[in-house]
Structure formats: C-alpha cells, structure tokens
Protein backbone atom coordinates (compact mmCIF):
# COMPACT_ATOMS: atom_id res chain seq x y z
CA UNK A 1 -33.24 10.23 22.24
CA UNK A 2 -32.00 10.59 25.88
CA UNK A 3 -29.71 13.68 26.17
CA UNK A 4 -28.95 12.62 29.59
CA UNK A 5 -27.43 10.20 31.63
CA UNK A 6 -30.12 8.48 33.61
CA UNK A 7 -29.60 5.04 35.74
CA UNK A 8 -32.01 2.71 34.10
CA UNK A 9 -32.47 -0.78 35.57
CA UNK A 10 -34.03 -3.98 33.88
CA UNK A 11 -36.23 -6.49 35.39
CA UNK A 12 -38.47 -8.96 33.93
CA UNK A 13 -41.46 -10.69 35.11
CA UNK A 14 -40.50 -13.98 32.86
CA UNK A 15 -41.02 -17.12 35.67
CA UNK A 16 -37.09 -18.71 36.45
CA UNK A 17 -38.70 -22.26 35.52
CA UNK A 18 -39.77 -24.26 32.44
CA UNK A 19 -43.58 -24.46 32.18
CA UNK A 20 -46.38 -23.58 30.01
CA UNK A 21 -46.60 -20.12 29.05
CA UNK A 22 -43.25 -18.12 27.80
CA UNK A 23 -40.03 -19.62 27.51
CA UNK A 24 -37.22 -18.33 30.32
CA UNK A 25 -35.63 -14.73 28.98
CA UNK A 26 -38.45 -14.22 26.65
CA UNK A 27 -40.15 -11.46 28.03
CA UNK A 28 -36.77 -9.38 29.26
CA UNK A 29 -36.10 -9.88 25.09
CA UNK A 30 -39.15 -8.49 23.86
CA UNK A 31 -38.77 -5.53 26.47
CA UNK A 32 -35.31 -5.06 25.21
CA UNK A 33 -36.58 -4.87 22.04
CA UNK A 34 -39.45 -2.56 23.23
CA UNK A 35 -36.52 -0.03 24.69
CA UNK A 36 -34.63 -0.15 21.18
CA UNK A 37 -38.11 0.34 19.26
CA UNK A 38 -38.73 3.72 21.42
CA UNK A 39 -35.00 4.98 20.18
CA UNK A 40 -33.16 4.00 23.56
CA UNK A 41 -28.99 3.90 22.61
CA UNK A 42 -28.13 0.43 22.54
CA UNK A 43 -25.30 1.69 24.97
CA UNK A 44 -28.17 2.30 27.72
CA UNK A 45 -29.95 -0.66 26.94
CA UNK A 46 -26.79 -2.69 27.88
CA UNK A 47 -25.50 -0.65 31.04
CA UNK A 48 -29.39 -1.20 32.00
CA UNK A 49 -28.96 -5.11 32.14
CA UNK A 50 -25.58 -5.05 33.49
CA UNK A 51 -23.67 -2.56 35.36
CA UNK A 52 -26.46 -0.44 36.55
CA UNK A 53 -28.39 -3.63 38.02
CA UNK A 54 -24.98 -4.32 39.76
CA UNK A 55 -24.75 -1.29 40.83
CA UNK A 56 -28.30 -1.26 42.77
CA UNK A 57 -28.19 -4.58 44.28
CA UNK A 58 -24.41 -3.35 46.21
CA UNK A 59 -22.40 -5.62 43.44
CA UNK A 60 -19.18 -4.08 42.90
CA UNK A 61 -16.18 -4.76 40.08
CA UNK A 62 -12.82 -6.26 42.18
C-alpha cells in the first residue's frame, strides 16, 4: 500500500482505431486492473487517469 502521495500518470499503448487485434480501451482496462491487483487505492488509480494526466500535459480546471 502506498503511504505516500506520488503523481502517477496512465498511458496505454491500445491503437485509437478499430482493427484486428484489441478492441480501443482494452489494454488501459486490463492495466487498471493490473494497478488494483498490486493493492494500488482505487483513489490513485483514478487521480492517475484524470487529474494527474491533466496536470502534466498544462490542462488546468477554470
């Protein structure tokens, strides 16, 4: 369990267009999954795919 607050992004490898191989979002899932598995809060797991991906590409909250 983390005992501190560390910025965590997510990123996924998963292609942006139908074809053969996985389906969009499937790969970001399974790591998701992957991060919950290893005993990652759900609470970092979330900031990860939201806020602290904002947050590194310059996006800020009006």
């Amino acid at each position: 369990m983390c005992s501190h607050y560390v910025p965590v992004i997510f990123g996924s490898d998963t292609p942006g267009v139908d074809g053969f191989g996985n389906p969009p979002g499937l790969n970001g899932r399974l790591d998701l999954q992957n991060w919950s598995d290893a005993g990652a809060p759900l609470s970092l797991t979330l900031r990860a795919a939201t806020l602290d991906n904002a947050t590194a590409l310059g996006y800020r909250a009006k």
